[in-house]
Structure formats: structure tokens, C-alpha cells
PDB file of N, CA and C in Angstrom:
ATOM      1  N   UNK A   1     -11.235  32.346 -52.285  1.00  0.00           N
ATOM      2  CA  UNK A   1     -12.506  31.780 -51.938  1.00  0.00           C
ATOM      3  C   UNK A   1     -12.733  30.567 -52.853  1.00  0.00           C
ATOM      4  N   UNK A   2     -12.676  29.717 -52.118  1.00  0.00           N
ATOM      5  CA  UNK A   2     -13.279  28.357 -53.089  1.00  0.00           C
ATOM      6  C   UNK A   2     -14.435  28.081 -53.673  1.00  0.00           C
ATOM      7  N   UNK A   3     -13.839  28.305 -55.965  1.00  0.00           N
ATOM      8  CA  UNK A   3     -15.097  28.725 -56.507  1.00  0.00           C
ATOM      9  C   UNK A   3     -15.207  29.216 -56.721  1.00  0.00           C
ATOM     10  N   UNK A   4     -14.483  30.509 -56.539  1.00  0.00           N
ATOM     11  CA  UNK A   4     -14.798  31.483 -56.868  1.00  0.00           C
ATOM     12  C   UNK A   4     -13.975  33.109 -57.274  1.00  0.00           C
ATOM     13  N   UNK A   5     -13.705  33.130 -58.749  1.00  0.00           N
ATOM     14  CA  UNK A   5     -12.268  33.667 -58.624  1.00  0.00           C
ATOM     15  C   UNK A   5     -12.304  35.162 -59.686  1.00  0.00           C
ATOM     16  N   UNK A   6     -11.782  36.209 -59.136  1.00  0.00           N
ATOM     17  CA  UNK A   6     -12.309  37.207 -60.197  1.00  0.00           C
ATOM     18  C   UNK A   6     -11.229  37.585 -61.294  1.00  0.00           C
ATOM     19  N   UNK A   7     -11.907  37.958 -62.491  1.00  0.00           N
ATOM     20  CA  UNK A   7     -11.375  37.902 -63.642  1.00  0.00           C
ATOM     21  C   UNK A   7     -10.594  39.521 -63.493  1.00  0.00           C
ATOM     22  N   UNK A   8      -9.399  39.303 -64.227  1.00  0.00           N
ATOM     23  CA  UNK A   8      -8.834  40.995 -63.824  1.00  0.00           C
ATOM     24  C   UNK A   8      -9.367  41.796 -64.677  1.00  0.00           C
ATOM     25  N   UNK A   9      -9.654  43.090 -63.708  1.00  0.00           N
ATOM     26  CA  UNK A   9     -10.342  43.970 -64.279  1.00  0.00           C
ATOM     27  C   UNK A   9      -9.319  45.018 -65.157  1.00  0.00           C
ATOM     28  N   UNK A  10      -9.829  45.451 -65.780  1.00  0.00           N
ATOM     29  CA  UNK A  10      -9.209  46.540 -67.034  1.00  0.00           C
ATOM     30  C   UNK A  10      -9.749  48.018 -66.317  1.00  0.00           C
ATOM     31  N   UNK A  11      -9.316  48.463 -65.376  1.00  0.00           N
ATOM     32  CA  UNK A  11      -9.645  49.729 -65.139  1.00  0.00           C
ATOM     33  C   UNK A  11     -11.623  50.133 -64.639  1.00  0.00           C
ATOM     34  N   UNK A  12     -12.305  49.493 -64.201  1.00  0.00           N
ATOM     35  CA  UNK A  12     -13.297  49.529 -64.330  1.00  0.00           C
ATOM     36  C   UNK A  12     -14.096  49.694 -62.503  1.00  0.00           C
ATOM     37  N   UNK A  13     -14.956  50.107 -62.510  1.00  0.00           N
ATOM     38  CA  UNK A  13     -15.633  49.388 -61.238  1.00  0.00           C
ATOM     39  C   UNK A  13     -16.562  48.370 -61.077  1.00  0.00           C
ATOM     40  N   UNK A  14     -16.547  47.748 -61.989  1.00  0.00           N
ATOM     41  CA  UNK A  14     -17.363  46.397 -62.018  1.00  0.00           C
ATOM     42  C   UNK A  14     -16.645  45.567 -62.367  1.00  0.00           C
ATOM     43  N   UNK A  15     -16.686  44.333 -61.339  1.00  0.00           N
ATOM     44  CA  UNK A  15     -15.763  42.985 -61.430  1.00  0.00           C
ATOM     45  C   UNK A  15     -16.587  41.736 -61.797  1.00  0.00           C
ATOM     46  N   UNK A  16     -15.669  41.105 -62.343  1.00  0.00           N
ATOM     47  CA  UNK A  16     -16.630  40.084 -62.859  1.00  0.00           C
ATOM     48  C   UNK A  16     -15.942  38.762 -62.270  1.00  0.00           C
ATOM     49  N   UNK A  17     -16.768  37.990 -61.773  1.00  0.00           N
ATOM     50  CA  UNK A  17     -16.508  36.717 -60.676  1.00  0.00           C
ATOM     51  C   UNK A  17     -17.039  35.846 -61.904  1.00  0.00           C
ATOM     52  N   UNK A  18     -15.604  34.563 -61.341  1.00  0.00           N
ATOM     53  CA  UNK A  18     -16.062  33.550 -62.102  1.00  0.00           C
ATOM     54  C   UNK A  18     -16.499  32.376 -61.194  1.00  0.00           C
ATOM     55  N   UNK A  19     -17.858  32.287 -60.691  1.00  0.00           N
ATOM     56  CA  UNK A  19     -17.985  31.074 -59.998  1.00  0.00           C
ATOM     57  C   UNK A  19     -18.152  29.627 -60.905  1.00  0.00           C
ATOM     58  N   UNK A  20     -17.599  29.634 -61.597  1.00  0.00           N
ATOM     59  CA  UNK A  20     -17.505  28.280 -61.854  1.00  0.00           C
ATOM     60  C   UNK A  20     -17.500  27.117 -61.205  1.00  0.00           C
ATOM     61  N   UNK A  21     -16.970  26.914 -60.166  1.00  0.00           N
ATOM     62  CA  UNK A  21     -16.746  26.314 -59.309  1.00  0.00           C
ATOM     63  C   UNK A  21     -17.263  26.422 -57.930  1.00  0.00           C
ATOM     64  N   UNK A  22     -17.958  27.600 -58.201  1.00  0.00           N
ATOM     65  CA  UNK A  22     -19.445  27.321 -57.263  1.00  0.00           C
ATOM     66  C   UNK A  22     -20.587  26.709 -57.646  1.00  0.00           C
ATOM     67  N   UNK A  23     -20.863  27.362 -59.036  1.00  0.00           N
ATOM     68  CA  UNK A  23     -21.967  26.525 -59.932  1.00  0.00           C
ATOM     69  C   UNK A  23     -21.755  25.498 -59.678  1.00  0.00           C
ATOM     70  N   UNK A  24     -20.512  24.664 -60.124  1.00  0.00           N
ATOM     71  CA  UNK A  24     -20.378  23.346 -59.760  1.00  0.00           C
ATOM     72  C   UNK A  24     -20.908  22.516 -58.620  1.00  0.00           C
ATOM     73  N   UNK A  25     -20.447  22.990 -57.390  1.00  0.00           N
ATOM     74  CA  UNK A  25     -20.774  22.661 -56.061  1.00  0.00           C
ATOM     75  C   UNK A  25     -22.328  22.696 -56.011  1.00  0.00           C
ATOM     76  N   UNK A  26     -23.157  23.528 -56.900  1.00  0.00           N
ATOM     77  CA  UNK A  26     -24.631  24.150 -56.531  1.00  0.00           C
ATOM     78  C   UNK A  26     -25.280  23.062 -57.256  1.00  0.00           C
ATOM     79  N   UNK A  27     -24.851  22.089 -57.729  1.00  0.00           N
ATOM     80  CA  UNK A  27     -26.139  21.201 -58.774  1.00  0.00           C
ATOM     81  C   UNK A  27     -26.981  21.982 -59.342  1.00  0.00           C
ATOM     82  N   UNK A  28     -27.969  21.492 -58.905  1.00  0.00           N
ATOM     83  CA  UNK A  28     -29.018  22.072 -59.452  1.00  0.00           C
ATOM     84  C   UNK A  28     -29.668  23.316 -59.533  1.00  0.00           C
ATOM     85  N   UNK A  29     -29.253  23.829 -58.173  1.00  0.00           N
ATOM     86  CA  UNK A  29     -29.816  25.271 -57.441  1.00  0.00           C
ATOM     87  C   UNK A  29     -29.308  26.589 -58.956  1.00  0.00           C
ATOM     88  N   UNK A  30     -29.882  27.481 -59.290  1.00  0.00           N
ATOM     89  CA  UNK A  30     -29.157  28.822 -60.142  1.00  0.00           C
ATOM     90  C   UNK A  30     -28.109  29.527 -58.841  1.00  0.00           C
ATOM     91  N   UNK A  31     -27.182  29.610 -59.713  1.00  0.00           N
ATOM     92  CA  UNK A  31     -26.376  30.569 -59.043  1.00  0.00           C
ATOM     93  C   UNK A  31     -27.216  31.845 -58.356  1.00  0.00           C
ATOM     94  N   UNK A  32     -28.087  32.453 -58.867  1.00  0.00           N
ATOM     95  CA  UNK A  32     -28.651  34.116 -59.104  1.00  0.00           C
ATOM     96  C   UNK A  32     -29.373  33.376 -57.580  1.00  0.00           C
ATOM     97  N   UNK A  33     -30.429  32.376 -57.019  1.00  0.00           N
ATOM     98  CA  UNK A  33     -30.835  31.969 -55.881  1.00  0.00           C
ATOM     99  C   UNK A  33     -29.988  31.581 -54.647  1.00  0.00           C
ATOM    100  N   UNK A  34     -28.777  31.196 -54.789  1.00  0.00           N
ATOM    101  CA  UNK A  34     -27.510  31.024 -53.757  1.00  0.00           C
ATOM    102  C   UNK A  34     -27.412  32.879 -53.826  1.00  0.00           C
ATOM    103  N   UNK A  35     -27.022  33.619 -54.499  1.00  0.00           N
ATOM    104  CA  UNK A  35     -26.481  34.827 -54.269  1.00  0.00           C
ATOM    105  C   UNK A  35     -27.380  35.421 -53.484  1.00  0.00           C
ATOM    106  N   UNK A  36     -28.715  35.623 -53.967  1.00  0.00           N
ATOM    107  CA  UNK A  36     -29.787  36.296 -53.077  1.00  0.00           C
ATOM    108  C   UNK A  36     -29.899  35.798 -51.961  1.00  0.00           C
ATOM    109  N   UNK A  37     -30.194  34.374 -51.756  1.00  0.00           N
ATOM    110  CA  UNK A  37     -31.043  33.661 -50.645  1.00  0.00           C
ATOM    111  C   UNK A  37     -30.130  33.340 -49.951  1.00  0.00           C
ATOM    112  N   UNK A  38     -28.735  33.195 -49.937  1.00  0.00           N
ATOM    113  CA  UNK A  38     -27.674  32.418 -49.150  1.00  0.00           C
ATOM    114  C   UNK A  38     -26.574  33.451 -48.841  1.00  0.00           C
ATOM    115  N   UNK A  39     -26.214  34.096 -49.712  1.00  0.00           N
ATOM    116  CA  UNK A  39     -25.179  35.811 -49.657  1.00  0.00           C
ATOM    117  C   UNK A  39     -25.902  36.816 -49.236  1.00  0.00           C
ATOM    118  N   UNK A  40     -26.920  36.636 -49.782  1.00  0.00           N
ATOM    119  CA  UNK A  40     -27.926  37.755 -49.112  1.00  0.00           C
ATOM    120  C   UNK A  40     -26.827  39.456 -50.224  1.00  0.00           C
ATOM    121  N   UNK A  41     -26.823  38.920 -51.113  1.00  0.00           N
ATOM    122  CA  UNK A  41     -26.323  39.844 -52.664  1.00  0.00           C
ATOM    123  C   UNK A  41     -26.979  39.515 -53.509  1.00  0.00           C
ATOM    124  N   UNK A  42     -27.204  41.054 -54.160  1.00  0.00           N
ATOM    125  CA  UNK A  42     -27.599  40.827 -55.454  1.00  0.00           C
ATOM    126  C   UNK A  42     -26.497  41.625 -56.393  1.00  0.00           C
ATOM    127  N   UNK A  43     -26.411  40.955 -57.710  1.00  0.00           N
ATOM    128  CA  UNK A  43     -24.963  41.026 -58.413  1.00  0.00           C
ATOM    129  C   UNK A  43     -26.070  40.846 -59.950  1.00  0.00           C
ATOM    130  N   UNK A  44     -25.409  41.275 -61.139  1.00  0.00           N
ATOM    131  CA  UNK A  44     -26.011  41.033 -62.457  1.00  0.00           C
ATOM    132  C   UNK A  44     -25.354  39.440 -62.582  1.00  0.00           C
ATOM    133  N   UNK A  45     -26.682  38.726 -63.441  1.00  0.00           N
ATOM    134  CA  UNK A  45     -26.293  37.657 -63.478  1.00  0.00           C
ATOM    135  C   UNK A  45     -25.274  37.464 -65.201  1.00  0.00           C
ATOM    136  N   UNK A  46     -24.512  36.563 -65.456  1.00  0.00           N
ATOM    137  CA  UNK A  46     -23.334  37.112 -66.564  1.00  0.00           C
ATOM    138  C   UNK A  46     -24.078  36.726 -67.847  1.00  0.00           C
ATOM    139  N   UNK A  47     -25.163  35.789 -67.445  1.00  0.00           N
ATOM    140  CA  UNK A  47     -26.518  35.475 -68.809  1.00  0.00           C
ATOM    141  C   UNK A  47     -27.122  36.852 -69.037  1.00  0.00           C
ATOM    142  N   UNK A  48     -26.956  37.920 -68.469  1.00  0.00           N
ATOM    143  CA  UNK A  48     -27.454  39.361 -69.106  1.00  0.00           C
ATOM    144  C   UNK A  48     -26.571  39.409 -70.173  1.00  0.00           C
ATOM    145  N   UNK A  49     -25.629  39.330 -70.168  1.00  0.00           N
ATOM    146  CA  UNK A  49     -24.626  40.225 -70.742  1.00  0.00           C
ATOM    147  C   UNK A  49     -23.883  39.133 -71.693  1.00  0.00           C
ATOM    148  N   UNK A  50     -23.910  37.707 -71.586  1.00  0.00           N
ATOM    149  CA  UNK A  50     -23.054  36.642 -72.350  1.00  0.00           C
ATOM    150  C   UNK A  50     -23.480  35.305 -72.557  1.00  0.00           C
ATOM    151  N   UNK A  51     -25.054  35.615 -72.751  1.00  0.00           N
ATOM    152  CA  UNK A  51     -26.090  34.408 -72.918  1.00  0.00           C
ATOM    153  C   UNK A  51     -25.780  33.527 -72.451  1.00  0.00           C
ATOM    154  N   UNK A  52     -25.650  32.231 -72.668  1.00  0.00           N
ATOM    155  CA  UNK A  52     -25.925  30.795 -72.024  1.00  0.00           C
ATOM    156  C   UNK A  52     -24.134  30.956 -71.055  1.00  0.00           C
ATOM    157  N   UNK A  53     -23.015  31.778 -72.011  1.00  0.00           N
ATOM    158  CA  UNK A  53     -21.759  31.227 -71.796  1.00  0.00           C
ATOM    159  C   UNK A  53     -21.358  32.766 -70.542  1.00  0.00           C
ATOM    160  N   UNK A  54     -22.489  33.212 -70.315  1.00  0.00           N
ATOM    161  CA  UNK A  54     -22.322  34.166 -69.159  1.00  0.00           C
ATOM    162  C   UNK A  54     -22.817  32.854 -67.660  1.00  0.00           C
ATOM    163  N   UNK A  55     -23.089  32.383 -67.576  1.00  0.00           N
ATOM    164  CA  UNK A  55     -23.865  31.549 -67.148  1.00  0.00           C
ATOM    165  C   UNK A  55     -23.013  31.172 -65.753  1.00  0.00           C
ATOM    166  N   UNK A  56     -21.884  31.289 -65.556  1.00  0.00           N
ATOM    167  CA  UNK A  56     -21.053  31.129 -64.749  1.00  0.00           C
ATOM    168  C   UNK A  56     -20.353  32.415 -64.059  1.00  0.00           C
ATOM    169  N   UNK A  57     -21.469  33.204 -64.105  1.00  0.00           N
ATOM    170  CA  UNK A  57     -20.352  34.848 -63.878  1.00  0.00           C
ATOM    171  C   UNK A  57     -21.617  35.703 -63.235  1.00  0.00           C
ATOM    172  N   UNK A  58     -20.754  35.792 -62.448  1.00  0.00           N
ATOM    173  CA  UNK A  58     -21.557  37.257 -61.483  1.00  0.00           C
ATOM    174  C   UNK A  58     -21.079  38.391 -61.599  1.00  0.00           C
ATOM    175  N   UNK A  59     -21.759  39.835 -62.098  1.00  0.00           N
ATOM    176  CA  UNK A  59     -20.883  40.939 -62.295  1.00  0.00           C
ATOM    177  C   UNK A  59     -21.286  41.361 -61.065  1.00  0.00           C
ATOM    178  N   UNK A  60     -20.065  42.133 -60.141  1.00  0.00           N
ATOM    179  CA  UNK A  60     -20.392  42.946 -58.851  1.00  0.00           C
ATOM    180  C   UNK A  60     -19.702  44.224 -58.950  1.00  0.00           C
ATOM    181  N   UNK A  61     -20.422  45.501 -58.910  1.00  0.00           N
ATOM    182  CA  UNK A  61     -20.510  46.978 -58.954  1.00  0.00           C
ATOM    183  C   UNK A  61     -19.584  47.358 -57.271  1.00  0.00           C
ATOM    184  N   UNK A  62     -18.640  48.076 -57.245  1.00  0.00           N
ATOM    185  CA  UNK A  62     -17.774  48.368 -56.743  1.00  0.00           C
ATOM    186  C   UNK A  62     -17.823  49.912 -56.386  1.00  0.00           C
ATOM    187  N   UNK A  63     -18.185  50.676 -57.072  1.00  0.00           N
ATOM    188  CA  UNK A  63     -18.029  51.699 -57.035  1.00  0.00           C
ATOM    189  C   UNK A  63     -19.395  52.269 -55.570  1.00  0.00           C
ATOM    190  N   UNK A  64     -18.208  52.148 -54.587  1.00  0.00           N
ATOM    191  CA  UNK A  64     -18.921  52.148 -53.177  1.00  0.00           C
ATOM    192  C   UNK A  64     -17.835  52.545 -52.140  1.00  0.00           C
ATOM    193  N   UNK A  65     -18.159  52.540 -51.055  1.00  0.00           N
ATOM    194  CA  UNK A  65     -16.846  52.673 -50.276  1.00  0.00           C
ATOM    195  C   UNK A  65     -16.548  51.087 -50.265  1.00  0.00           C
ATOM    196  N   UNK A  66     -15.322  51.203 -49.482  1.00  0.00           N
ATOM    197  CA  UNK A  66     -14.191  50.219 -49.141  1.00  0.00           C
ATOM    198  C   UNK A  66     -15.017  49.068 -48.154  1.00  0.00           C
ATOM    199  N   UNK A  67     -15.432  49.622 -47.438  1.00  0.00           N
ATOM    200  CA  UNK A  67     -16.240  49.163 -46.196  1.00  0.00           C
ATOM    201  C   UNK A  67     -17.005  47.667 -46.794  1.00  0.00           C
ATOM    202  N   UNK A  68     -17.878  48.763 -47.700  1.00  0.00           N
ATOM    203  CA  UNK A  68     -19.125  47.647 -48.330  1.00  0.00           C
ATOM    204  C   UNK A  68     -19.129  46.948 -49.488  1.00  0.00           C
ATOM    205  N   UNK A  69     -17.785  47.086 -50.079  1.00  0.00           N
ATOM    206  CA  UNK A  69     -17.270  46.038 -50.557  1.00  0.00           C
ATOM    207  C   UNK A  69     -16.861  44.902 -49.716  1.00  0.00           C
ATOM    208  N   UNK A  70     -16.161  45.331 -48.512  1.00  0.00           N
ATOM    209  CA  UNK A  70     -15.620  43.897 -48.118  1.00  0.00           C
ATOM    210  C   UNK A  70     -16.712  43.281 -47.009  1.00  0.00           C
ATOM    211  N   UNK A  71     -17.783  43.933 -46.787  1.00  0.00           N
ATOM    212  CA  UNK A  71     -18.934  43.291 -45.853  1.00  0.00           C
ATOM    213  C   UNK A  71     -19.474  42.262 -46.944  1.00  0.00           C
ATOM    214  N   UNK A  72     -19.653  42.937 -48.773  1.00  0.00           N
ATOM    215  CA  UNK A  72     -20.329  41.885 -49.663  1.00  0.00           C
ATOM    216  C   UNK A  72     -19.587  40.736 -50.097  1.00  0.00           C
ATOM    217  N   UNK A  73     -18.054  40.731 -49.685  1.00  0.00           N
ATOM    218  CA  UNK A  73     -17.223  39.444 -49.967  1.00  0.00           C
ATOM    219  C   UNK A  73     -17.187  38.606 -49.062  1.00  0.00           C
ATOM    220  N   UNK A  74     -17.120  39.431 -47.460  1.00  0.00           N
ATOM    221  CA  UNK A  74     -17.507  38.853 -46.461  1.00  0.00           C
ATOM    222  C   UNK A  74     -19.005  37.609 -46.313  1.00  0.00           C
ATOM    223  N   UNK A  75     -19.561  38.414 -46.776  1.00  0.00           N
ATOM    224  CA  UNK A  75     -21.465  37.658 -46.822  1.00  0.00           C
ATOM    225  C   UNK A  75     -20.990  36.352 -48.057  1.00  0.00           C
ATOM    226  N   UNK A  76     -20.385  36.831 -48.939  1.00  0.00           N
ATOM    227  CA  UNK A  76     -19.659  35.552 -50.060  1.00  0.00           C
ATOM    228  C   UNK A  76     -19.331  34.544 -49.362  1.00  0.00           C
ATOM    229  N   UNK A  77     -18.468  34.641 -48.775  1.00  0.00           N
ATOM    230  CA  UNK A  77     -17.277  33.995 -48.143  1.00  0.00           C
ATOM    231  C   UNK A  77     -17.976  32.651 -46.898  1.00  0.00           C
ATOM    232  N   UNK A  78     -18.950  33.404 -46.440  1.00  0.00           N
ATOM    233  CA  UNK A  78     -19.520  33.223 -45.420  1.00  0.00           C
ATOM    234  C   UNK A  78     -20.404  31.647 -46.118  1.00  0.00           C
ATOM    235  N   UNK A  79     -21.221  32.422 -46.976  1.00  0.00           N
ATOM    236  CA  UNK A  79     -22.256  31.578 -47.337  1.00  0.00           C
ATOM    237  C   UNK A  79     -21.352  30.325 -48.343  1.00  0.00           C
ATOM    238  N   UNK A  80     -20.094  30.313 -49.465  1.00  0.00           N
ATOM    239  CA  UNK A  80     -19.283  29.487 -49.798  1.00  0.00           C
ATOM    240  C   UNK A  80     -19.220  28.612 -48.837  1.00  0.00           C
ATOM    241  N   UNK A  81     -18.738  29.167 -47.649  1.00  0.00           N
ATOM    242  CA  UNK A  81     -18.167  27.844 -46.549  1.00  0.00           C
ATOM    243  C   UNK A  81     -19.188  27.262 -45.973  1.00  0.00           C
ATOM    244  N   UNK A  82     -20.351  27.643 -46.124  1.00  0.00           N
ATOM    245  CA  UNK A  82     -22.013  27.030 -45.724  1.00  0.00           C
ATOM    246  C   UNK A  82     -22.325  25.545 -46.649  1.00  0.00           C
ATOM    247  N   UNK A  83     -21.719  26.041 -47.609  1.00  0.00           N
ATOM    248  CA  UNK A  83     -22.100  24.446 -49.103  1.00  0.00           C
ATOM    249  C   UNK A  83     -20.921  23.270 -48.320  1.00  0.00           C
TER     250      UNK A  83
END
């Protein structure tokens, strides 16, 4: 997905996305308002967890079925190719 690339996980069910390169594309807009208003997801934003230098990171919770994981990458995917 262009923009958007996940960091490997260590055994976990929470993945951590590096949109960097969505931020980029977003100017001005917060990432955390594209995710809600445009993905129609909500994900922890990575400024919880890694102050200013979380700032580029969406954590997304996994521990779900199979299904609704790939409907929420799907809704990603969707709204990426919208910018």
C-alpha cells in the first residue's frame, strides 16, 4: 500500500504501521482524521505511546478474526487510493 508499511512484529497482536508516507501525502490534515473520517478506522495514534516521534505510526489491534482484519486493510487501501 502506498505509504504505508508495517513494521515486523515480534510475536504480538498489535501491528504497528508506518505511514510515513501517508503523512506525507496528508499536508496538513492529522493522520488520526484521514483514519477516522476517510478509513472509517480507528487505530491508537503512535503519539500515545512515542510522543512527537510516534507521530507517524498507527498501532492496529489484530487480535480478531481473519475476516476483519482484511475488511480494515481493505477500508485502508481504499481510502490511500482516494488521496
Amino acid at each position: 500500500m502506498p505509504g504505508v508499511s508495517l513494521v515486523e512484529p515480534q510475536g504480538t497482536y498489535l501491528m504497528w504501521l508506518d505511514c510515513a508516507g501517508l503523512v506525507h501525502r496528508l499536508g496538513d490534515r492529522p493522520l488520526d482524521d484521514f483514519m477516522v473520517n476517510e478509513a472509517r478506522l480507528w487505530m491508537n495514534a503512535g503519539t500515545k505511546f512515542g510522543g512527537a516521534q510516534g507521530g507517524n505510526f498507527e498501532r492496529m489491534n489484530i487480535a480478531t478474526q481473519r475476516a476483519t482484519v482484511n475488511e480494515a486493510l481493505a477500508r485502508l487501501a481504499r481510502a490511500v487510493d482516494r488521496l
